[in-house]
PDB file of N, CA and C in Angstrom:
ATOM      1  N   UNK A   1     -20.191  61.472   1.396  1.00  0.00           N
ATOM      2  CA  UNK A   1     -20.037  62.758   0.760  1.00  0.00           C
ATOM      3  C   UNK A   1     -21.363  63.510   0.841  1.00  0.00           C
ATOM      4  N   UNK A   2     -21.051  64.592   0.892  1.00  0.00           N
ATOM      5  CA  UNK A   2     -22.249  65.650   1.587  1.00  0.00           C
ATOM      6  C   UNK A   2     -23.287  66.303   0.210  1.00  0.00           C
ATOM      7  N   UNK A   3     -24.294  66.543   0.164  1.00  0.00           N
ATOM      8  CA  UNK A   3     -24.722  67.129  -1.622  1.00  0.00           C
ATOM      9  C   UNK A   3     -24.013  67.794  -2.522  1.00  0.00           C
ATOM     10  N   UNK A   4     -23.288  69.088  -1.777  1.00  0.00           N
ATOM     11  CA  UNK A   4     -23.463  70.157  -2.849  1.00  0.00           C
ATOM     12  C   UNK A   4     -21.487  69.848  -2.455  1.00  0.00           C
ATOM     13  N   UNK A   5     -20.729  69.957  -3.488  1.00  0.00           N
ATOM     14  CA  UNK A   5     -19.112  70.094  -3.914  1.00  0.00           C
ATOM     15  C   UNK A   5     -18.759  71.191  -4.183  1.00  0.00           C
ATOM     16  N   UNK A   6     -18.254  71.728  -3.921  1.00  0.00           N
ATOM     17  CA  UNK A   6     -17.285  73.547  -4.226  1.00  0.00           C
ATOM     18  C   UNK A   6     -16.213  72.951  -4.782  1.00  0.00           C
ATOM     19  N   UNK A   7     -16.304  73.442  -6.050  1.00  0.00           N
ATOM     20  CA  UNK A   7     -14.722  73.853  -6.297  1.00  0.00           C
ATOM     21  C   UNK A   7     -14.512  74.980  -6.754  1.00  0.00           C
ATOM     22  N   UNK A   8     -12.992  75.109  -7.140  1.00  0.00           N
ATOM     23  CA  UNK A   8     -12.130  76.608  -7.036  1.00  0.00           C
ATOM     24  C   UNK A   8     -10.689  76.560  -7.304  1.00  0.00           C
ATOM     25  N   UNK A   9     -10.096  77.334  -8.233  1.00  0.00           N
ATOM     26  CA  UNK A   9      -9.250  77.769  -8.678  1.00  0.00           C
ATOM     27  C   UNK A   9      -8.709  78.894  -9.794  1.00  0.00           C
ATOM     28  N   UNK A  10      -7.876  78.869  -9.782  1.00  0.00           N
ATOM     29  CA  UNK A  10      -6.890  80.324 -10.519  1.00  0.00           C
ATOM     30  C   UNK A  10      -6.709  79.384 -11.821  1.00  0.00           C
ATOM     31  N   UNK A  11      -7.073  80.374 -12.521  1.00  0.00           N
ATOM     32  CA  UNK A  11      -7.139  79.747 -14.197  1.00  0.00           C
ATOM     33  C   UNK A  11      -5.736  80.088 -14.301  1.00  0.00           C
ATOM     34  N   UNK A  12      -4.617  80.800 -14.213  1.00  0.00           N
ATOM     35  CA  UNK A  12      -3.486  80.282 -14.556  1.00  0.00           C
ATOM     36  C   UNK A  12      -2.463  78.653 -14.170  1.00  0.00           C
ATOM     37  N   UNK A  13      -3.095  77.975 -13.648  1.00  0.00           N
ATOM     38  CA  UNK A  13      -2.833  76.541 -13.087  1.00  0.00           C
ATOM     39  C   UNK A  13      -4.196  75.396 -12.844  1.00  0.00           C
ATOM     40  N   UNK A  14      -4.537  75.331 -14.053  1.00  0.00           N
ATOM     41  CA  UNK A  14      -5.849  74.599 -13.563  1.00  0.00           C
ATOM     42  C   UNK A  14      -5.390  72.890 -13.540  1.00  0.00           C
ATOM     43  N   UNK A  15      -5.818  72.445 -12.467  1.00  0.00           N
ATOM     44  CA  UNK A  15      -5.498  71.365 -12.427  1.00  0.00           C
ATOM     45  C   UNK A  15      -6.586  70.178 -12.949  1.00  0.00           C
ATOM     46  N   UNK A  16      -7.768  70.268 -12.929  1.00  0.00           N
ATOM     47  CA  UNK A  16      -8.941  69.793 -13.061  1.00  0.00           C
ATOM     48  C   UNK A  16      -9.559  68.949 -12.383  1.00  0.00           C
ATOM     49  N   UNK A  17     -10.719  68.871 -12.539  1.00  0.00           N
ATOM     50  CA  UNK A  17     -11.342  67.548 -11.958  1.00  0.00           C
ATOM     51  C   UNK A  17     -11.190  67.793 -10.050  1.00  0.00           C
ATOM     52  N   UNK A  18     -10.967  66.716  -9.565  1.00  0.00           N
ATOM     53  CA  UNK A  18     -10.523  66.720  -8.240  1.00  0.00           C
ATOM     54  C   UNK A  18      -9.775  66.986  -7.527  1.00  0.00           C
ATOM     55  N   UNK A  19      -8.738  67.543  -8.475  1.00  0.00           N
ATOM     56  CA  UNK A  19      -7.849  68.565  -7.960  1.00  0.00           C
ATOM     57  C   UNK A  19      -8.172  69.979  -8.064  1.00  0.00           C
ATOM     58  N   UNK A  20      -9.368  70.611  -7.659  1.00  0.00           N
ATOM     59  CA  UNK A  20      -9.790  71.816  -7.967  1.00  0.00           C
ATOM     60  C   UNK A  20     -10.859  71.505  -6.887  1.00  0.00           C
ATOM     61  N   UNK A  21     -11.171  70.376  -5.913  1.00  0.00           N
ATOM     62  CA  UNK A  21     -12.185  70.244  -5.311  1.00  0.00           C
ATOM     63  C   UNK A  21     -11.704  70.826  -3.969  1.00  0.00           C
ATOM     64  N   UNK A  22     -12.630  71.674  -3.297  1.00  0.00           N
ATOM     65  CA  UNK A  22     -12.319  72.834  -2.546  1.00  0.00           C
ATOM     66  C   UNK A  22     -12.971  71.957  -0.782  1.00  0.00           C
ATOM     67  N   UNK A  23     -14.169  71.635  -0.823  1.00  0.00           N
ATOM     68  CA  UNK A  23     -15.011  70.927   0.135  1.00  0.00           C
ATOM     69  C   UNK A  23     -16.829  70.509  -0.272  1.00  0.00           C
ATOM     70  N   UNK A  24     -17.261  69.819   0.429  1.00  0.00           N
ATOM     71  CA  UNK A  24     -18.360  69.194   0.425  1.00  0.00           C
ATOM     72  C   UNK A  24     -19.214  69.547   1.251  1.00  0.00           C
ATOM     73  N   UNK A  25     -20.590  70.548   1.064  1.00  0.00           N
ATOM     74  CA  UNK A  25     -21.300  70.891   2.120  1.00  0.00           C
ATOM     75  C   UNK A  25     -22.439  70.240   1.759  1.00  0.00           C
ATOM     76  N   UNK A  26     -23.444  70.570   3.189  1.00  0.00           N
ATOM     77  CA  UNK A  26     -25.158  70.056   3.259  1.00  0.00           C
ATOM     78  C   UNK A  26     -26.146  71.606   2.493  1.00  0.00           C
ATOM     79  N   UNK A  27     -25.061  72.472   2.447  1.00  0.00           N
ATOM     80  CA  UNK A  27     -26.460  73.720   1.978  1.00  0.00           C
ATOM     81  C   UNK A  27     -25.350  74.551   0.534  1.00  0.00           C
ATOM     82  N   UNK A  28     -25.511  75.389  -0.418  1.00  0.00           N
ATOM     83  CA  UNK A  28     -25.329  75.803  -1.356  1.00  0.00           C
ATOM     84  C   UNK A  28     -24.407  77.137  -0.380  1.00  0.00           C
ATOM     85  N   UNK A  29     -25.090  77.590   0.532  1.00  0.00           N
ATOM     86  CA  UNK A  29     -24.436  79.423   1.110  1.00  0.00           C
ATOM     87  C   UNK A  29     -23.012  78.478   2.047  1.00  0.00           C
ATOM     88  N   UNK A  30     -23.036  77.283   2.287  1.00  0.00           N
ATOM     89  CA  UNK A  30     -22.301  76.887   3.168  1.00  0.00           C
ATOM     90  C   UNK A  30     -20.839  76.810   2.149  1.00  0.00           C
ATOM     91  N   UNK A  31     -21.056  76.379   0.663  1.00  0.00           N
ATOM     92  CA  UNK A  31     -20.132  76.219  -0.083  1.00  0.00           C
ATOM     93  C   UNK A  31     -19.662  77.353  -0.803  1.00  0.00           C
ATOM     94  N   UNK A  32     -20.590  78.565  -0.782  1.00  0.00           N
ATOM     95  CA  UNK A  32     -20.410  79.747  -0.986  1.00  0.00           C
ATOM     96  C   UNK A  32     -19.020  80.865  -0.089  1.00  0.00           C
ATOM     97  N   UNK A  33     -19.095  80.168   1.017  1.00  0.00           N
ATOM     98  CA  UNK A  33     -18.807  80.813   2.410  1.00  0.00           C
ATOM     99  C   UNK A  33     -17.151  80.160   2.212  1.00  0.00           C
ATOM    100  N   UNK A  34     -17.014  78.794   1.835  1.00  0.00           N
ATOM    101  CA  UNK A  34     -15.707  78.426   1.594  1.00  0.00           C
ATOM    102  C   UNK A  34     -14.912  78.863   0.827  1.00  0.00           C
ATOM    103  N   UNK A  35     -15.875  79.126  -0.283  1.00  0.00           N
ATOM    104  CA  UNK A  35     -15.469  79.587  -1.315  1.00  0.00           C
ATOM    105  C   UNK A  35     -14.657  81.211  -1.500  1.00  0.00           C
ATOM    106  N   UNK A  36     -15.231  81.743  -0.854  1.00  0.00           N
ATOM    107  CA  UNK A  36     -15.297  82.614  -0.598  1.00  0.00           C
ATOM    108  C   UNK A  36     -14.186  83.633   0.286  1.00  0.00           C
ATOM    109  N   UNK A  37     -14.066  82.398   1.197  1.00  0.00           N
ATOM    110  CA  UNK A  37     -12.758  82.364   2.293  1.00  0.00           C
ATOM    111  C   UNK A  37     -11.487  82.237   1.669  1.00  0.00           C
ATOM    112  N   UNK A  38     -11.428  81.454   0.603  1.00  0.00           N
ATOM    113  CA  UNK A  38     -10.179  80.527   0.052  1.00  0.00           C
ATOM    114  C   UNK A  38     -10.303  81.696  -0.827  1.00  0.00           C
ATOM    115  N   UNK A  39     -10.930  82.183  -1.874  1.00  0.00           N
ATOM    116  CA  UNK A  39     -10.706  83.746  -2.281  1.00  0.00           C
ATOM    117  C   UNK A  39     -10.048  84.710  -1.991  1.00  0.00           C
ATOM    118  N   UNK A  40     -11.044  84.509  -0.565  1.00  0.00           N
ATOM    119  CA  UNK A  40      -9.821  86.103  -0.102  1.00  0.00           C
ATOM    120  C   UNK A  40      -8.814  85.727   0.366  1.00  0.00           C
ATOM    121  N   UNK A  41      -8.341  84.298   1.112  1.00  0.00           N
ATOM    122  CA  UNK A  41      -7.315  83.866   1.541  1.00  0.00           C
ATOM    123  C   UNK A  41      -5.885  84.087   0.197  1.00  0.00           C
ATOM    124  N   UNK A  42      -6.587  83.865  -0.797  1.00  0.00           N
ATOM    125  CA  UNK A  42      -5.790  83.856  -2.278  1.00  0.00           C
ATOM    126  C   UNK A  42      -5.613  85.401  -2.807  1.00  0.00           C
ATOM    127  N   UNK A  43      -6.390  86.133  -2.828  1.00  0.00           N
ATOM    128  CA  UNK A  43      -6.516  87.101  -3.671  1.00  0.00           C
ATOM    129  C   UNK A  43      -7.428  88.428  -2.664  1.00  0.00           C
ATOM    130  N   UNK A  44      -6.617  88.667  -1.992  1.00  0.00           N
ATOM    131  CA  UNK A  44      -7.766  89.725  -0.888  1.00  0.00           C
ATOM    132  C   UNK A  44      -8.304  91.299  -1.594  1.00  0.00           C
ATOM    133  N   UNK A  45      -7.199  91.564  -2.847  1.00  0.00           N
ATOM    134  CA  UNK A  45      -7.508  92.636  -3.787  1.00  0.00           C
ATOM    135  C   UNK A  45      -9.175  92.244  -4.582  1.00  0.00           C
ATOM    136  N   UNK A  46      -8.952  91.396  -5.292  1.00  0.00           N
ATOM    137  CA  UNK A  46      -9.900  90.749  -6.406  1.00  0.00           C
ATOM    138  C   UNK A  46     -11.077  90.771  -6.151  1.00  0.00           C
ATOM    139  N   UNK A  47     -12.067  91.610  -5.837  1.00  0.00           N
ATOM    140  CA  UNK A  47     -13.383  91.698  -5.022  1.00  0.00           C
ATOM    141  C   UNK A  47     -14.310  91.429  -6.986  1.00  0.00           C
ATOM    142  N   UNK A  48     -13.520  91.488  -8.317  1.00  0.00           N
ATOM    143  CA  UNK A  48     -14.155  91.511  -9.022  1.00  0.00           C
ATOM    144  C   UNK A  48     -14.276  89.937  -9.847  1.00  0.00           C
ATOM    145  N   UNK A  49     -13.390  88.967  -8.942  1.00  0.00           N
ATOM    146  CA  UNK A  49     -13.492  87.280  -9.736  1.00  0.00           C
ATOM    147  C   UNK A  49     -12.289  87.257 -11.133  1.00  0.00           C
ATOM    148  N   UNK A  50     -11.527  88.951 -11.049  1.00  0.00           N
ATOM    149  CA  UNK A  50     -11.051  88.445 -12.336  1.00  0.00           C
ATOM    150  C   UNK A  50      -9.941  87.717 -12.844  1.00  0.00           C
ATOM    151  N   UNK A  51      -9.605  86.710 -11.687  1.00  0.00           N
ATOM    152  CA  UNK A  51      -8.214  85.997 -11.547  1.00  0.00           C
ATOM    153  C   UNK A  51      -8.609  84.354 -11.273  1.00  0.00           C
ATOM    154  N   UNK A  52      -9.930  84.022 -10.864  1.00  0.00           N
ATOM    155  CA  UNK A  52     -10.288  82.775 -10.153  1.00  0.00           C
ATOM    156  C   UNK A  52     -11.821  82.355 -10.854  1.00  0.00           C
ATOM    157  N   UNK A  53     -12.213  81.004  -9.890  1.00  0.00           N
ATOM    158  CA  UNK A  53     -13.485  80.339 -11.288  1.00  0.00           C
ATOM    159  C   UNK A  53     -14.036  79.977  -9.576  1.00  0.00           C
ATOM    160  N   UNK A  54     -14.976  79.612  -9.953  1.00  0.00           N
ATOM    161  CA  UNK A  54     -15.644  78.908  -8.303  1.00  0.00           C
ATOM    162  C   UNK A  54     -16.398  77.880  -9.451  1.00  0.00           C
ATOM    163  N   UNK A  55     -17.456  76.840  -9.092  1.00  0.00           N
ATOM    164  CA  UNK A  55     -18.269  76.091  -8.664  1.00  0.00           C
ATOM    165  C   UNK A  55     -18.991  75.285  -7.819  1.00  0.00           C
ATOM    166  N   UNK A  56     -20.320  75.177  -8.209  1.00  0.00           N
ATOM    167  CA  UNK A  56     -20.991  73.933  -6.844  1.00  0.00           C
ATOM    168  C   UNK A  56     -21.485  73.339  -8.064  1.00  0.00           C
ATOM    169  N   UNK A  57     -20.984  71.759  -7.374  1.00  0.00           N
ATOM    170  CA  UNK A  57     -21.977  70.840  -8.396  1.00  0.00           C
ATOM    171  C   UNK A  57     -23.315  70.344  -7.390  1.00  0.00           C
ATOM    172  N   UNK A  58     -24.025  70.451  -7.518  1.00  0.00           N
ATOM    173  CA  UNK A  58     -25.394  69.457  -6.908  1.00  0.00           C
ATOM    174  C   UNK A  58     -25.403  67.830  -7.212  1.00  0.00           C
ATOM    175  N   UNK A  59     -24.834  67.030  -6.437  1.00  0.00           N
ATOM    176  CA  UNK A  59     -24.435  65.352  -6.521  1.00  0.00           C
ATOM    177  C   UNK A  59     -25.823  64.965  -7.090  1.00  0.00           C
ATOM    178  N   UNK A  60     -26.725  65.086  -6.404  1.00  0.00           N
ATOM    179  CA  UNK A  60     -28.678  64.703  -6.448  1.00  0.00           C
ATOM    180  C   UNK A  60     -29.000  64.978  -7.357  1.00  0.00           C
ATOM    181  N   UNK A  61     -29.018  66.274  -7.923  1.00  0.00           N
ATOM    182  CA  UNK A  61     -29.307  66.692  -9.533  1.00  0.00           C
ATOM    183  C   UNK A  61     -28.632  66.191 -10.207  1.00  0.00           C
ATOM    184  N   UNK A  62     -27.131  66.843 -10.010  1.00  0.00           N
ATOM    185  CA  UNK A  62     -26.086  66.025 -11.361  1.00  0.00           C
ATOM    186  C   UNK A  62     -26.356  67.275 -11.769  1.00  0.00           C
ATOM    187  N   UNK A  63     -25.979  68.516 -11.494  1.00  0.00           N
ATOM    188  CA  UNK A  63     -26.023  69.639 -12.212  1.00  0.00           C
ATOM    189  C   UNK A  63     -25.106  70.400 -11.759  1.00  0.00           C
ATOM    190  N   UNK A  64     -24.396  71.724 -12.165  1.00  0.00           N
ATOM    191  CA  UNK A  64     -24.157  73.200 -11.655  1.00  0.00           C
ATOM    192  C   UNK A  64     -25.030  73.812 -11.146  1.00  0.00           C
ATOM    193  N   UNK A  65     -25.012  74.474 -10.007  1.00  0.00           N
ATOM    194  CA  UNK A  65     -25.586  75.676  -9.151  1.00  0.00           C
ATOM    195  C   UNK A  65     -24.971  76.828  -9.617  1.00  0.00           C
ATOM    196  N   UNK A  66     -24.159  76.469  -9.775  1.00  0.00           N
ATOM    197  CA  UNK A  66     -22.909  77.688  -9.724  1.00  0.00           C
ATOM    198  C   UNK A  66     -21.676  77.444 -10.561  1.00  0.00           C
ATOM    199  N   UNK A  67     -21.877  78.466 -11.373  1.00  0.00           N
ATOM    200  CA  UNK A  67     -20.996  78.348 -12.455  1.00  0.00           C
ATOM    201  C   UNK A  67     -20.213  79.532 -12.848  1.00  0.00           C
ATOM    202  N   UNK A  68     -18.871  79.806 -12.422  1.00  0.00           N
ATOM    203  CA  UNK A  68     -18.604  81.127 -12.346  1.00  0.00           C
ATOM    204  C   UNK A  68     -17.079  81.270 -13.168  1.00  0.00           C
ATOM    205  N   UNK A  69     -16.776  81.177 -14.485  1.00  0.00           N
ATOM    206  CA  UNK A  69     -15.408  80.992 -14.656  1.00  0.00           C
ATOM    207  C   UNK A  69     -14.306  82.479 -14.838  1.00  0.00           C
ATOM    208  N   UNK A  70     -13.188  82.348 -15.070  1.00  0.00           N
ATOM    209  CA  UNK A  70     -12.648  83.520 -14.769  1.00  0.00           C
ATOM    210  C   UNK A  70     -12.968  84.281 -16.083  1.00  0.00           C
ATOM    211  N   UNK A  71     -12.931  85.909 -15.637  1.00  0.00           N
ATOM    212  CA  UNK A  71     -12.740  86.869 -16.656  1.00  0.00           C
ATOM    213  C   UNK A  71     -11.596  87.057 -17.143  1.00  0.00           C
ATOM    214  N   UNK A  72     -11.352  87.572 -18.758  1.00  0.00           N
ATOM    215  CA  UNK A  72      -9.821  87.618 -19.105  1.00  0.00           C
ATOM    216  C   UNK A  72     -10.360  89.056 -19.160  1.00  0.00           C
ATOM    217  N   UNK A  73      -9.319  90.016 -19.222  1.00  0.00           N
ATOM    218  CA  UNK A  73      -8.755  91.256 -19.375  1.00  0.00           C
ATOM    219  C   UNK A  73      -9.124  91.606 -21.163  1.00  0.00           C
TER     220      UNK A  73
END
């Protein structure tokens, strides 16, 4: 398994844990870029996040990079 983990999903169905795990990259913009894809693949309107959550965990740290959960209305 590669450092940095993306995950991602639509807060109306959260599944958790590893079922929300999106892919495994070597750089932070690489998991950004997936992320990102699977976004617009999902939601090509939503340029504002207010339907979906992203994260990167850092395996090495044991931390969030990226912590982005959805906005409610």
């Amino acid at each position: 398994m590669k450092r940095y983990l993306a995950f991602y999903g639509n807060y109306y169905y959260p599944n958790g844990g590893m079922y929300d795990f999106l892919i495994d990259c070597d750089t932070i913009e690489e998991c950004e870029k997936a992320i990102q894809l699977k976004h617009k693949e999902r939601w090509s309107s939503d340029t504002s996040w207010e339907w979906d959550w992203k994260q990167i965990w850092d395996s090495e740290k044991r931390e969030f990079i990226v912590n982005i959960p959805f906005r409610e209305s």
